[in-house]
N, C-alpha and C. Protein backbone atom coordinates (compact mmCIF):
# COMPACT_ATOMS: atom_id res chain seq x y z
N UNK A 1 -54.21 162.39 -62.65
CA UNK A 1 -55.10 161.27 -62.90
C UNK A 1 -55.10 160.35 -61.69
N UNK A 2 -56.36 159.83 -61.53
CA UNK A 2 -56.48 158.49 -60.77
C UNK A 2 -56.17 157.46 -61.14
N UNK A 3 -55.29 156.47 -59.70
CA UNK A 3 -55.59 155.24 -59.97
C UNK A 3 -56.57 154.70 -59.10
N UNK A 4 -57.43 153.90 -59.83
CA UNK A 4 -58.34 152.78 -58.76
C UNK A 4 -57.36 151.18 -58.92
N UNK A 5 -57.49 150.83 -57.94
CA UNK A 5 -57.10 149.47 -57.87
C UNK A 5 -58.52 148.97 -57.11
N UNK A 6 -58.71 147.58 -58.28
CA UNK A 6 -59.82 146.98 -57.62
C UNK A 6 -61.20 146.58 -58.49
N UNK A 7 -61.54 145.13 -58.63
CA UNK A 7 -62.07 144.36 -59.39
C UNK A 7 -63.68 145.29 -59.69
N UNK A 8 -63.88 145.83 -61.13
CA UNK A 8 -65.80 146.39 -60.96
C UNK A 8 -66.53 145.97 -60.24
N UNK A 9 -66.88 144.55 -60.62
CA UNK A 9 -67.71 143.30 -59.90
C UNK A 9 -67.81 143.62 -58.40
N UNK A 10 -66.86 144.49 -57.59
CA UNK A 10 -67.02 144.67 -56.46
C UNK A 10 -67.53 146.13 -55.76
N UNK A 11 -67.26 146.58 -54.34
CA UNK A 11 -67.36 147.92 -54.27
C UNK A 11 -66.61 148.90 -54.82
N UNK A 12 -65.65 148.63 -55.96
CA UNK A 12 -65.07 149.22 -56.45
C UNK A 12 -65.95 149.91 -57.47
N UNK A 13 -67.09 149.32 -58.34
CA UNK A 13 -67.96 149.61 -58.87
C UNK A 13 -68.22 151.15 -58.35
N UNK A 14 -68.44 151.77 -56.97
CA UNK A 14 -69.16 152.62 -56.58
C UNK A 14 -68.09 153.81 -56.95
N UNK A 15 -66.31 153.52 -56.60
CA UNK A 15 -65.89 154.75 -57.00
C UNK A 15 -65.45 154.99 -58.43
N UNK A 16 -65.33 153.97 -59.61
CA UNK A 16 -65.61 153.85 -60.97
C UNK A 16 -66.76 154.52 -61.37
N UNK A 17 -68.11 154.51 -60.87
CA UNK A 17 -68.97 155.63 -61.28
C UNK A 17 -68.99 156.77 -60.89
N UNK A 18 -68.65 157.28 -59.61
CA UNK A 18 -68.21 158.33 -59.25
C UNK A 18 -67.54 159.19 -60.12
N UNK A 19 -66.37 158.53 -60.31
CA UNK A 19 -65.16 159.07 -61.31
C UNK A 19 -65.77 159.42 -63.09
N UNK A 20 -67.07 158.51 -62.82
CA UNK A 20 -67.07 158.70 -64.39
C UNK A 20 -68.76 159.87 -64.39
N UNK A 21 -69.44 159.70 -63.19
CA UNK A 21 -70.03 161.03 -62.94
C UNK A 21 -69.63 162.53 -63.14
N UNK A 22 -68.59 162.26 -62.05
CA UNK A 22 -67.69 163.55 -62.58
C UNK A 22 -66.68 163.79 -63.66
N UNK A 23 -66.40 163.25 -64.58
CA UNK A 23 -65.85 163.57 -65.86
C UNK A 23 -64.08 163.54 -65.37
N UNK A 24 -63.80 162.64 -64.40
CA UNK A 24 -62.22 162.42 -64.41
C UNK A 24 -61.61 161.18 -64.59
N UNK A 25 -60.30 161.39 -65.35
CA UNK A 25 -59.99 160.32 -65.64
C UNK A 25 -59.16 159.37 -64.73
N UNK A 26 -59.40 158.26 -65.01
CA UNK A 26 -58.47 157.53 -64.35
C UNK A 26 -57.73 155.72 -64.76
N UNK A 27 -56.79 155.35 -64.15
CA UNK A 27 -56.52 153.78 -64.82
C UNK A 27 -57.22 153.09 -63.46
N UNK A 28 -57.43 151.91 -64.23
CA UNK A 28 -57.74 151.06 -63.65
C UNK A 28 -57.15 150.03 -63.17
N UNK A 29 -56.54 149.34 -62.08
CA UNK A 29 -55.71 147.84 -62.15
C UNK A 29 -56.75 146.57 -61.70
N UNK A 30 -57.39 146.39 -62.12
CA UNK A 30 -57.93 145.06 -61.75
C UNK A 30 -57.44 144.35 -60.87
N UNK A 31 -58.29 144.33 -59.59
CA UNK A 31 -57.79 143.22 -58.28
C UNK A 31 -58.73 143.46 -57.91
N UNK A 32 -58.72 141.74 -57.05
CA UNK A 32 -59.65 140.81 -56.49
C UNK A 32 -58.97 141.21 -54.91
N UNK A 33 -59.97 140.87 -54.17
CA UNK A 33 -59.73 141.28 -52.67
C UNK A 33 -58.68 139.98 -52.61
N UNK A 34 -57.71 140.71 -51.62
CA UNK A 34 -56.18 139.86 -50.99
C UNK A 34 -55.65 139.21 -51.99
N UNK A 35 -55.74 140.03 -53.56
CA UNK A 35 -54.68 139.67 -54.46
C UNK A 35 -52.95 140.16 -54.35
N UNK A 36 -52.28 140.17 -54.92
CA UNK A 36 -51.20 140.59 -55.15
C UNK A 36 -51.09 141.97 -55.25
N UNK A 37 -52.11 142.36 -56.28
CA UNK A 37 -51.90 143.67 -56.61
C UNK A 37 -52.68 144.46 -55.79
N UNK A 38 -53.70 144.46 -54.91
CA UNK A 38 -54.15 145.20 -53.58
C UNK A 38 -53.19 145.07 -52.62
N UNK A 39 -52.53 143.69 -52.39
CA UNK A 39 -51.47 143.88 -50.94
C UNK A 39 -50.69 144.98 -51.18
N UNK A 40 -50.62 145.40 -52.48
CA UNK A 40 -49.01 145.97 -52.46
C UNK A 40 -49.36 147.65 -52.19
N UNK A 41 -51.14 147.65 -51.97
CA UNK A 41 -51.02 149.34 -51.84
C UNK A 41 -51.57 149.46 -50.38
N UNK A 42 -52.52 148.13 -49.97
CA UNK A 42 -53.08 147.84 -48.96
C UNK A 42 -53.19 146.83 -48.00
N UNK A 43 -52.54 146.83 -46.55
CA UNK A 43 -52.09 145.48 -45.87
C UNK A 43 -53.61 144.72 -45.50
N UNK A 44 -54.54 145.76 -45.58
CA UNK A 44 -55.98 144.91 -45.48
C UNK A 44 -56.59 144.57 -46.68
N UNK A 45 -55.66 144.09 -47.29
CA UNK A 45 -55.76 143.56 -49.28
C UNK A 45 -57.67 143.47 -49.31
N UNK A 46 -58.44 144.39 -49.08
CA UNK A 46 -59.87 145.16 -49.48
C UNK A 46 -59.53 145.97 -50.76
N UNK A 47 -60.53 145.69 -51.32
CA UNK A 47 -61.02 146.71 -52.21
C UNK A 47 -62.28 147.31 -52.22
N UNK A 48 -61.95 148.68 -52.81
CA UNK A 48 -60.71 149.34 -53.72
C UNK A 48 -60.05 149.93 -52.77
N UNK A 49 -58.94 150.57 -53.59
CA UNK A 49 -57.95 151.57 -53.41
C UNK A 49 -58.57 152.60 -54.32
N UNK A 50 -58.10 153.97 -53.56
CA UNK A 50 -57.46 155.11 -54.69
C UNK A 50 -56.30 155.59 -54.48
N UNK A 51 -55.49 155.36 -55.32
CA UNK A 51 -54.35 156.54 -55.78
C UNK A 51 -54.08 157.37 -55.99
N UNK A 52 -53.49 158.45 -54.86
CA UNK A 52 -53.88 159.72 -55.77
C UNK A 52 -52.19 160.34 -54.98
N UNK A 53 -51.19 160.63 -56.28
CA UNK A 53 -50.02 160.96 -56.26
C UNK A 53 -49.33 159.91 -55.08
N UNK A 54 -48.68 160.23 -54.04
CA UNK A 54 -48.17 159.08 -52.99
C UNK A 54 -49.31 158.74 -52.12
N UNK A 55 -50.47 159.51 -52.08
CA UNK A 55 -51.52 159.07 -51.07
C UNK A 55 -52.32 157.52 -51.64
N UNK A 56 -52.48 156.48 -50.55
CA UNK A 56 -54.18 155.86 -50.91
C UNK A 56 -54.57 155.97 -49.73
N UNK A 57 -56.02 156.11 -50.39
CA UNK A 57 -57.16 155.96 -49.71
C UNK A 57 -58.08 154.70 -49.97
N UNK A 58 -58.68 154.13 -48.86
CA UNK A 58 -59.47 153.12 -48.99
C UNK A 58 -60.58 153.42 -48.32
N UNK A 59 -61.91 152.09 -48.64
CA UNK A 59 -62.89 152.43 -48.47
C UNK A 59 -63.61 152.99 -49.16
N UNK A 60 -64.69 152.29 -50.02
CA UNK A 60 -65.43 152.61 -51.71
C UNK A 60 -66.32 154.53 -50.55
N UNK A 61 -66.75 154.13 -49.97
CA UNK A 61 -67.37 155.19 -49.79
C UNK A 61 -66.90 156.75 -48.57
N UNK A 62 -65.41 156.54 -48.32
CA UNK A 62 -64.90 157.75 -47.33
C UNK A 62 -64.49 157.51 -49.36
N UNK A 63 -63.69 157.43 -50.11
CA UNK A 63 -63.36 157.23 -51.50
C UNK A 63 -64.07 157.94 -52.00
N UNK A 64 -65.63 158.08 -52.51
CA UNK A 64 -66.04 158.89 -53.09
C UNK A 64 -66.71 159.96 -52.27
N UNK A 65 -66.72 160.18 -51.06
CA UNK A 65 -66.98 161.15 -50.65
C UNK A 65 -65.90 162.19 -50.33
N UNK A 66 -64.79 162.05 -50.74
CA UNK A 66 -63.69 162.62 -50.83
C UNK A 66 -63.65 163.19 -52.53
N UNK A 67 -63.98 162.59 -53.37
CA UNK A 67 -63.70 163.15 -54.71
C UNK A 67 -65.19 164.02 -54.59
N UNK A 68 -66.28 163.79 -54.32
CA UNK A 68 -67.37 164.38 -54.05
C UNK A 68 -66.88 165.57 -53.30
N UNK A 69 -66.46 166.01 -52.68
CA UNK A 69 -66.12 167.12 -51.93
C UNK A 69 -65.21 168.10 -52.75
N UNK A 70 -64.03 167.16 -53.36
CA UNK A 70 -63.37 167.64 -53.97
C UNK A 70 -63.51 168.49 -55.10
N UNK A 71 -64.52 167.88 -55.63
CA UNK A 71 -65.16 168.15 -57.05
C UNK A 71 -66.42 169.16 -57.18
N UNK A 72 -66.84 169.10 -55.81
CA UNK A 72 -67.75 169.90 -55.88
C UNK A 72 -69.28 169.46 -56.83
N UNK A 73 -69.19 168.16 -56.73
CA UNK A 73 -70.22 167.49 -56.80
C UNK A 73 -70.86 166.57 -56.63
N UNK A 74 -72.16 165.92 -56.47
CA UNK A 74 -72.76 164.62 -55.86
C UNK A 74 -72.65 164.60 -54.85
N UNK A 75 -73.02 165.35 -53.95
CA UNK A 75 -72.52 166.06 -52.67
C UNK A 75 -73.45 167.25 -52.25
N UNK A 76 -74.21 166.91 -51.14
CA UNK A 76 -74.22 168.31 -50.30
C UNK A 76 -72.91 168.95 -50.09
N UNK A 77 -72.93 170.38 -49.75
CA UNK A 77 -71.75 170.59 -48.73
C UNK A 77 -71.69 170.50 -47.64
N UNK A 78 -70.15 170.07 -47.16
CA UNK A 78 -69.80 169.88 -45.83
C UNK A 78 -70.18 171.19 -45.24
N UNK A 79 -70.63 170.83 -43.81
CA UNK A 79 -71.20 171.69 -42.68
C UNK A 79 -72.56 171.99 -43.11
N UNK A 80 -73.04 171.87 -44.24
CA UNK A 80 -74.82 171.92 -43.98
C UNK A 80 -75.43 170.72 -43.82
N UNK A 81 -76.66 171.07 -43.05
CA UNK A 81 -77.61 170.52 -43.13
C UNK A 81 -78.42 169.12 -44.14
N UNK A 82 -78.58 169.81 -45.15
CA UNK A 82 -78.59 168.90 -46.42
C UNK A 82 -77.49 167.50 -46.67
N UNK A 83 -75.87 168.33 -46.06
CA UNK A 83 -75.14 167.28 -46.18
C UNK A 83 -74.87 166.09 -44.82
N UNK A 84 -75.63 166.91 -43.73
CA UNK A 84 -75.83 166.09 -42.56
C UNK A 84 -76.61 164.63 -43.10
N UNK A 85 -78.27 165.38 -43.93
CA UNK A 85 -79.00 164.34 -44.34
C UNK A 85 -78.55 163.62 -45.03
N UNK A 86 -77.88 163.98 -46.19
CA UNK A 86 -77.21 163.07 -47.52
C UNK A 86 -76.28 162.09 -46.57
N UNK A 87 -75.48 162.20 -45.32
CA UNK A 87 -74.77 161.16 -44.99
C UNK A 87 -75.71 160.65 -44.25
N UNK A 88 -76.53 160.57 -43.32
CA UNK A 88 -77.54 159.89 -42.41
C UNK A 88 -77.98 158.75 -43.45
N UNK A 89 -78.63 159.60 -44.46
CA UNK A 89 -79.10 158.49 -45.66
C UNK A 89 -78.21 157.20 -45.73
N UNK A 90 -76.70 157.67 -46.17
CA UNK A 90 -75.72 156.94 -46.67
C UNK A 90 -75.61 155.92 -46.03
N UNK A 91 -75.30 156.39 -44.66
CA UNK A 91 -74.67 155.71 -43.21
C UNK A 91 -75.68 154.48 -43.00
N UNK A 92 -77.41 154.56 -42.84
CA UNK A 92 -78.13 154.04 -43.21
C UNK A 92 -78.06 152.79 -44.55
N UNK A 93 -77.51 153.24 -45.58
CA UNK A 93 -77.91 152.19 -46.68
C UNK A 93 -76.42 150.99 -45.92
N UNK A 94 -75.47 151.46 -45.58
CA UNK A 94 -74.38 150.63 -45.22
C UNK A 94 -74.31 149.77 -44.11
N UNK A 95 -75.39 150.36 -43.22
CA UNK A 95 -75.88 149.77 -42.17
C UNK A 95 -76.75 148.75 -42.11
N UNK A 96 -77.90 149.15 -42.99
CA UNK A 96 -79.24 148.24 -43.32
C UNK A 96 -79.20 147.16 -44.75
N UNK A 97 -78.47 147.48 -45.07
CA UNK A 97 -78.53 147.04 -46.53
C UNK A 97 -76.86 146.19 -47.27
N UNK A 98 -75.56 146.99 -47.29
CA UNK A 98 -74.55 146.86 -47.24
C UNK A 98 -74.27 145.75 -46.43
N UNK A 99 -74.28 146.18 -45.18
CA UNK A 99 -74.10 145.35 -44.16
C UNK A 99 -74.92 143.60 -44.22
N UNK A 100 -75.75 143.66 -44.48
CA UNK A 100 -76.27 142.69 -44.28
C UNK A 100 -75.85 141.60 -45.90
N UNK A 101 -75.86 142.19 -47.02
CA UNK A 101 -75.54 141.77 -47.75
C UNK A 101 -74.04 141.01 -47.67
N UNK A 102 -72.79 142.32 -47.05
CA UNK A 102 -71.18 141.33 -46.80
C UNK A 102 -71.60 140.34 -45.58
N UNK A 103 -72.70 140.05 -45.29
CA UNK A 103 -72.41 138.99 -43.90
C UNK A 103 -73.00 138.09 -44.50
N UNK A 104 -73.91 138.05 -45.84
CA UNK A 104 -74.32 137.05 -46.73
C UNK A 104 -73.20 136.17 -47.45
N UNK A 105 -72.07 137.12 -48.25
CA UNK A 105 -71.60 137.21 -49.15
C UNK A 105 -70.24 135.96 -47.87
N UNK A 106 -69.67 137.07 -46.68
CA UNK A 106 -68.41 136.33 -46.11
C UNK A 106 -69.32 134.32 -45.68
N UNK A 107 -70.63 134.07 -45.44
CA UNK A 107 -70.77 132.88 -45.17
C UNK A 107 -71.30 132.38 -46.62
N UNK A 108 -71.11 132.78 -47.80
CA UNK A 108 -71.00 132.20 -48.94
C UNK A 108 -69.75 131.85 -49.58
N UNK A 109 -68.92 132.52 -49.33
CA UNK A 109 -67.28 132.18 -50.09
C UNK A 109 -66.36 132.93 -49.13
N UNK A 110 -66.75 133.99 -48.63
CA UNK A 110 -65.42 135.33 -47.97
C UNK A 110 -64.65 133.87 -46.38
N UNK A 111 -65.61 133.71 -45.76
CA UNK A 111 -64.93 132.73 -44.28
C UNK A 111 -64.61 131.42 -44.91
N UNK A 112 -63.58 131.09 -44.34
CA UNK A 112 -63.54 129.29 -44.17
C UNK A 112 -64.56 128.46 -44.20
N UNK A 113 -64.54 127.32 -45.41
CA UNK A 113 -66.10 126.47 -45.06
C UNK A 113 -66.26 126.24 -43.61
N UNK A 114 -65.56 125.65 -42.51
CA UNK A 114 -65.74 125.39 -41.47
C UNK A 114 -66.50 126.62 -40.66
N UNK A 115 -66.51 127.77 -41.24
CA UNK A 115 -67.11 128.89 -40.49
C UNK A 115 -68.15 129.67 -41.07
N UNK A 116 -68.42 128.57 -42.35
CA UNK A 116 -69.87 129.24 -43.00
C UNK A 116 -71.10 128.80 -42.00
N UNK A 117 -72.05 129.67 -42.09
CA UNK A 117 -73.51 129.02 -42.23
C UNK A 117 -74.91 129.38 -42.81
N UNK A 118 -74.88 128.26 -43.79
CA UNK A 118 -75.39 128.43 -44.85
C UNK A 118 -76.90 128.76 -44.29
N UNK A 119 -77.66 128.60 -43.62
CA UNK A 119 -78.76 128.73 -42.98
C UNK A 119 -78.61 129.93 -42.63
N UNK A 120 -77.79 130.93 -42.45
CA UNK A 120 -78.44 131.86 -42.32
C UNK A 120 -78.68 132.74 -43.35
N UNK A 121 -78.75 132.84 -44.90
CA UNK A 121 -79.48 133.47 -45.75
C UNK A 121 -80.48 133.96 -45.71
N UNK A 122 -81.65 132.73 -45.53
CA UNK A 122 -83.07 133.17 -45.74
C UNK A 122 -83.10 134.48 -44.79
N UNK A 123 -82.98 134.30 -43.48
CA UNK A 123 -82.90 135.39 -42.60
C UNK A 123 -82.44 136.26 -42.58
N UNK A 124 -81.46 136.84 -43.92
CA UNK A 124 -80.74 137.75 -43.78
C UNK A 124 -81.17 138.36 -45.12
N UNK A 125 -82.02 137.69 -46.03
CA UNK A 125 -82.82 137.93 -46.88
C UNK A 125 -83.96 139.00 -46.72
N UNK A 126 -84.84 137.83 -45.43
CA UNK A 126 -85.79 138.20 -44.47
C UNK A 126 -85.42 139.87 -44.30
N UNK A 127 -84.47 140.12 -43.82
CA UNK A 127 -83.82 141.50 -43.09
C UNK A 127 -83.59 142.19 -43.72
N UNK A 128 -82.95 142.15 -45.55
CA UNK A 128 -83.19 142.83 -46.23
C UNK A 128 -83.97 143.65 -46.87
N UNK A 129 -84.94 143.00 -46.87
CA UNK A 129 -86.28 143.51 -47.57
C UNK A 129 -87.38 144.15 -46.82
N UNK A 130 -87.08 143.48 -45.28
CA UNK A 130 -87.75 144.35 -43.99
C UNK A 130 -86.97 146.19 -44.30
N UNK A 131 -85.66 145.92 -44.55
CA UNK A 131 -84.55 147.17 -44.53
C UNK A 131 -85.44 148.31 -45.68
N UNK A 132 -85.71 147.43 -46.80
CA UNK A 132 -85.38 148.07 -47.97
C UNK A 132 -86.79 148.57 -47.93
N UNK A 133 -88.08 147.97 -47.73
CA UNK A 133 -88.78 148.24 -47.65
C UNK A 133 -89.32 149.46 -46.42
N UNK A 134 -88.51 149.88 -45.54
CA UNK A 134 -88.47 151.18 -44.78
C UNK A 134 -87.92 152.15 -45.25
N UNK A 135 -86.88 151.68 -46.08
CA UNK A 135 -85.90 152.91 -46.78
C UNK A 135 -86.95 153.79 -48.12
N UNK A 136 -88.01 152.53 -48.70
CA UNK A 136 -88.31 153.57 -50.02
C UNK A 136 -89.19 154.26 -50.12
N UNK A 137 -89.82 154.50 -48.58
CA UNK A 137 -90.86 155.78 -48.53
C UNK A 137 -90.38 157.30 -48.55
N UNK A 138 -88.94 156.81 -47.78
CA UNK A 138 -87.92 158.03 -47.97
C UNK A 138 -87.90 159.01 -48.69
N UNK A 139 -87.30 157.87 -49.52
CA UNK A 139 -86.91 158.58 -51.16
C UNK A 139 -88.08 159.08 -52.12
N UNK A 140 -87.96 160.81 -51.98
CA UNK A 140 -89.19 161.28 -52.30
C UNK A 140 -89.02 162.37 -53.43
N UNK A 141 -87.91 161.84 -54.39
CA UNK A 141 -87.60 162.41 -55.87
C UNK A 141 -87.15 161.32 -56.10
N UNK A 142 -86.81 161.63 -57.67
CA UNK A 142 -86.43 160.83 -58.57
C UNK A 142 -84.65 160.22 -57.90
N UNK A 143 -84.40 160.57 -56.78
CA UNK A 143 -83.07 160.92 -56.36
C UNK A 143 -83.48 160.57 -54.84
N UNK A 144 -82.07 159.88 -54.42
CA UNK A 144 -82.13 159.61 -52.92
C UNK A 144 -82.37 161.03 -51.73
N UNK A 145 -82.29 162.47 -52.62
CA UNK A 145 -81.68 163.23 -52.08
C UNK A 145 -83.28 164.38 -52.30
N UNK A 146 -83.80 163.76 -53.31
CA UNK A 146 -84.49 164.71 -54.02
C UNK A 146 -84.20 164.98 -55.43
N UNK A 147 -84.17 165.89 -55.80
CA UNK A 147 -84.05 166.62 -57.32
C UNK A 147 -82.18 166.44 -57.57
N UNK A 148 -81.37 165.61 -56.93
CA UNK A 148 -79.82 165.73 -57.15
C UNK A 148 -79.46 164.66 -56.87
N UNK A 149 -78.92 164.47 -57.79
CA UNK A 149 -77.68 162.94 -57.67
C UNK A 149 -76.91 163.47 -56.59
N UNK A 150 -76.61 162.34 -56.00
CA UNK A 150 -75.55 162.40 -54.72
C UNK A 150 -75.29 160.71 -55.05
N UNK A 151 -74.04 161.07 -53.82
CA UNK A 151 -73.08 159.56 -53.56
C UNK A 151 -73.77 158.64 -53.36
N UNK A 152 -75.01 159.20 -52.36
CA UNK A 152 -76.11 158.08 -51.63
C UNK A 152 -76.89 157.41 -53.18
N UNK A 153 -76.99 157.75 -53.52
CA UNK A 153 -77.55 157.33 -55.03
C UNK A 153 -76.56 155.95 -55.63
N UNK A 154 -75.53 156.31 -55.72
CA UNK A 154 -74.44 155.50 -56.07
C UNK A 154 -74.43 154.54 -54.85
N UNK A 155 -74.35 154.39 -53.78
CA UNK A 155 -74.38 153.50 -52.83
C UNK A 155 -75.56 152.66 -52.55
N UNK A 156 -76.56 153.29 -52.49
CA UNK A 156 -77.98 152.33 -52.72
C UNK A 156 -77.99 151.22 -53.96
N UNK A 157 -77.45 152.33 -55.35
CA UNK A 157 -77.92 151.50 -56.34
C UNK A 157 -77.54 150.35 -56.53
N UNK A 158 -75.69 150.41 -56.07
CA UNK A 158 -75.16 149.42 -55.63
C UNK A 158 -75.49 148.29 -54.98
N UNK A 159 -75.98 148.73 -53.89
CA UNK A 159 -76.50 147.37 -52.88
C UNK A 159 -77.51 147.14 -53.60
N UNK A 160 -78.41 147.17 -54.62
CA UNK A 160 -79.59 146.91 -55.12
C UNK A 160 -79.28 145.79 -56.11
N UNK A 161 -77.89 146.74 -57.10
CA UNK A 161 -77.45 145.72 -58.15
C UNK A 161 -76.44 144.28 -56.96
N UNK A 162 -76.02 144.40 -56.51
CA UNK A 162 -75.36 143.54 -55.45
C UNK A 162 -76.25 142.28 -54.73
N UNK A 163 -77.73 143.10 -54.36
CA UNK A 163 -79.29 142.36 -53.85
C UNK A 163 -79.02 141.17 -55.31
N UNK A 164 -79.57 141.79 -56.33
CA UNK A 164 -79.86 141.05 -57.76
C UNK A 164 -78.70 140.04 -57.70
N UNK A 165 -77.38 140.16 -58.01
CA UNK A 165 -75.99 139.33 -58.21
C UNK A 165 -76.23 138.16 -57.40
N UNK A 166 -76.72 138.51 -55.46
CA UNK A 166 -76.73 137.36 -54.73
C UNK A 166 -77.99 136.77 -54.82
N UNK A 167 -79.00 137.13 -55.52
CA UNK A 167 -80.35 136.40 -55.92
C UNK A 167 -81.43 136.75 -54.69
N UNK A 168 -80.74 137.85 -54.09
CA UNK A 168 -82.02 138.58 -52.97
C UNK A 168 -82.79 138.68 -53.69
N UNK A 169 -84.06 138.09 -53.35
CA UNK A 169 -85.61 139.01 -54.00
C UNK A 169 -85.97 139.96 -53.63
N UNK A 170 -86.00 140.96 -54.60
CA UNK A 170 -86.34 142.05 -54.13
C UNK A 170 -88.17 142.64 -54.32
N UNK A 171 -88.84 142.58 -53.41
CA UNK A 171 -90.47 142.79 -53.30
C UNK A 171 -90.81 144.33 -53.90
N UNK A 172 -89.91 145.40 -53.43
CA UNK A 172 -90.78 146.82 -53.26
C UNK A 172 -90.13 147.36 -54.90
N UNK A 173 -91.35 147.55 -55.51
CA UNK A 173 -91.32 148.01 -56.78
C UNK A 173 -90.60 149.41 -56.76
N UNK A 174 -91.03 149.95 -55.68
CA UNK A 174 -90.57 151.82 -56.07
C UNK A 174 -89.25 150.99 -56.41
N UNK A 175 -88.45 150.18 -55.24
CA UNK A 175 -87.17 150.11 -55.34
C UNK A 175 -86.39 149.62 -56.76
N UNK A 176 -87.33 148.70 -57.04
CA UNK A 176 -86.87 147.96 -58.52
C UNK A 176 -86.96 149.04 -59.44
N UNK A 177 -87.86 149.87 -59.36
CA UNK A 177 -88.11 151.12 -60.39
C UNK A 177 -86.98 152.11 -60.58
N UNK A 178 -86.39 152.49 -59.12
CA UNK A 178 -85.85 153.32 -59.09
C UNK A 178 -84.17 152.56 -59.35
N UNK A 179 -83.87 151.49 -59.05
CA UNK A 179 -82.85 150.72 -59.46
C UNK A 179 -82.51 150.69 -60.96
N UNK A 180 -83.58 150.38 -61.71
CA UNK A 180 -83.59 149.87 -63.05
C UNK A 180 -82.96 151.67 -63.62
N UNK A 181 -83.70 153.15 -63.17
CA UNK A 181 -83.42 154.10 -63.47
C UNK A 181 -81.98 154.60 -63.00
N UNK A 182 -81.79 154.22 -61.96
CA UNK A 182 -80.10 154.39 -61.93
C UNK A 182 -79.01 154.13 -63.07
N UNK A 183 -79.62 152.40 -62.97
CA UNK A 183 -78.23 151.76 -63.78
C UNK A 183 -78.70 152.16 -65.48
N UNK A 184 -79.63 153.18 -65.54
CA UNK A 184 -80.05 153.48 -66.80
C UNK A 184 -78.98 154.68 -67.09
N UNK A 185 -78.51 155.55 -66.47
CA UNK A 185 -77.40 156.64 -66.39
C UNK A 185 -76.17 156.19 -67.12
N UNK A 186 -75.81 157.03 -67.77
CA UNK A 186 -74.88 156.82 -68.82
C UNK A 186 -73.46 156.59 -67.96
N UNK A 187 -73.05 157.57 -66.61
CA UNK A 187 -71.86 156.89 -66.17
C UNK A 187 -72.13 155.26 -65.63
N UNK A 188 -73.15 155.13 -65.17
CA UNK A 188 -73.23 153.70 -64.47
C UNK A 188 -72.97 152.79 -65.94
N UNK A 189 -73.76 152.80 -67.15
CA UNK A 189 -73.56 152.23 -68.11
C UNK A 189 -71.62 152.18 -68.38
N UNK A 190 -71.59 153.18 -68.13
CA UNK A 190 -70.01 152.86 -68.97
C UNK A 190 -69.09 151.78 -68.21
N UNK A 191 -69.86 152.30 -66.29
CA UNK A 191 -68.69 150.96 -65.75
C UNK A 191 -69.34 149.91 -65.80
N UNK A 192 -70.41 149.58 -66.21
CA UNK A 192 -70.84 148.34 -66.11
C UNK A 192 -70.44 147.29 -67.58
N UNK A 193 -69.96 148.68 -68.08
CA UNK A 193 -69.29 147.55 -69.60
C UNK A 193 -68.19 147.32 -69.58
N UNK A 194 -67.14 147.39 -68.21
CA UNK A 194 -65.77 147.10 -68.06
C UNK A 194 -66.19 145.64 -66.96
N UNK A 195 -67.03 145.28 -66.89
CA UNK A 195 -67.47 144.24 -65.95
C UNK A 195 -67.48 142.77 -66.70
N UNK A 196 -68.15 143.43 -68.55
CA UNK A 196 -68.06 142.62 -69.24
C UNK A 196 -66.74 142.00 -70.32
N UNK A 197 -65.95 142.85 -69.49
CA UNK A 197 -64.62 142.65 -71.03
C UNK A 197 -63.58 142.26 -70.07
């Protein structure tokens, strides 16, 4: 069994559905980034962690692309083609989207007030939706990938539900469409009801 260490509410969210995509079990410890209970598995107290026997691994997404491999699902395979694209995609949403969202998030609460600035939202808003709105011509199935759930699925949807949390507006309907159909999936449902208890 797995352990995750590491609060839903966060990118921990992404390897909690993973885990519950693929039908394995695992505990959960609840922690908040640079709590107590992350220092003690991780000196860069981030979340999540995984546990797995004396190993962790960190990083929500080398994290599920490791049980993805493992499992033999949500996943191209390594060395094809397909799985070249499925990470380009990925690498992309973390770049364009991810990214811009934690540089929202560290000058909202993550930095020292003395090192916020609050002015730069709108613009990073601005950049979002420039992002998001290039990304959803892409996506040309019901699936980031096509006709198959993959990780990239789980990582988009994320930054989408993450967009919503920080009150990004989000303009491009495919995207809201295809968002609303994600978190409609029965594993996303299940972690999203440990968010509420």
């Amino acid at each position: 069994m797995y352990t995750v260490v590491g609060a839903p509410m966060t990118r921990s969210f992404r390897v909690l559905w993973a885990l519950e995509e693929l039908g394995q079990p695992y505990e959960l410890i609840p922690a908040l980034p640079q709590s107590p209970e992350i220092l003690e598995v991780t000196d860069s107290g981030k979340v999540p962690a995984l546990i797995e026997g004396d190993a962790v691994l960190t990083d929500s997404t080398a994290i599920i692309t490791y049980l993805a491999d493992k499992h033999g699902d949500l996943t191209a395979p390594a060395g094809t083609l397909a799985r070249a694209q499925q990470d380009a995609m990925t690498q992309r949403f973390l770049d364009e989207l991810d990214a811009v969202l934690w540089t929202a998030a560290r000058h909202s609460f993550a930095l020292p007030k003395d090192q916020r600035v609050a002015d730069v939202k709108p613009s990073l808003m601005w950049e979002f939706n420039r992002n998001l709105n290039r990304i959803a011509p892409l996506i040309k199935g019901p699936f980031v990938m096509g006709e198959n759930f993959t990780l990239a699925d789980i990582v988009l949807t994320h930054c989408l539900s993450w967009a919503f949390g920080a009150k990004f507006p989000v303009d491009n309907q495919a995207m809201l469409d295809y968002g609303k159909a994600m978190r409609g999936r029965a594993a996303h449902q299940r972690v999203a009801a440990l968010t509420k208890t």
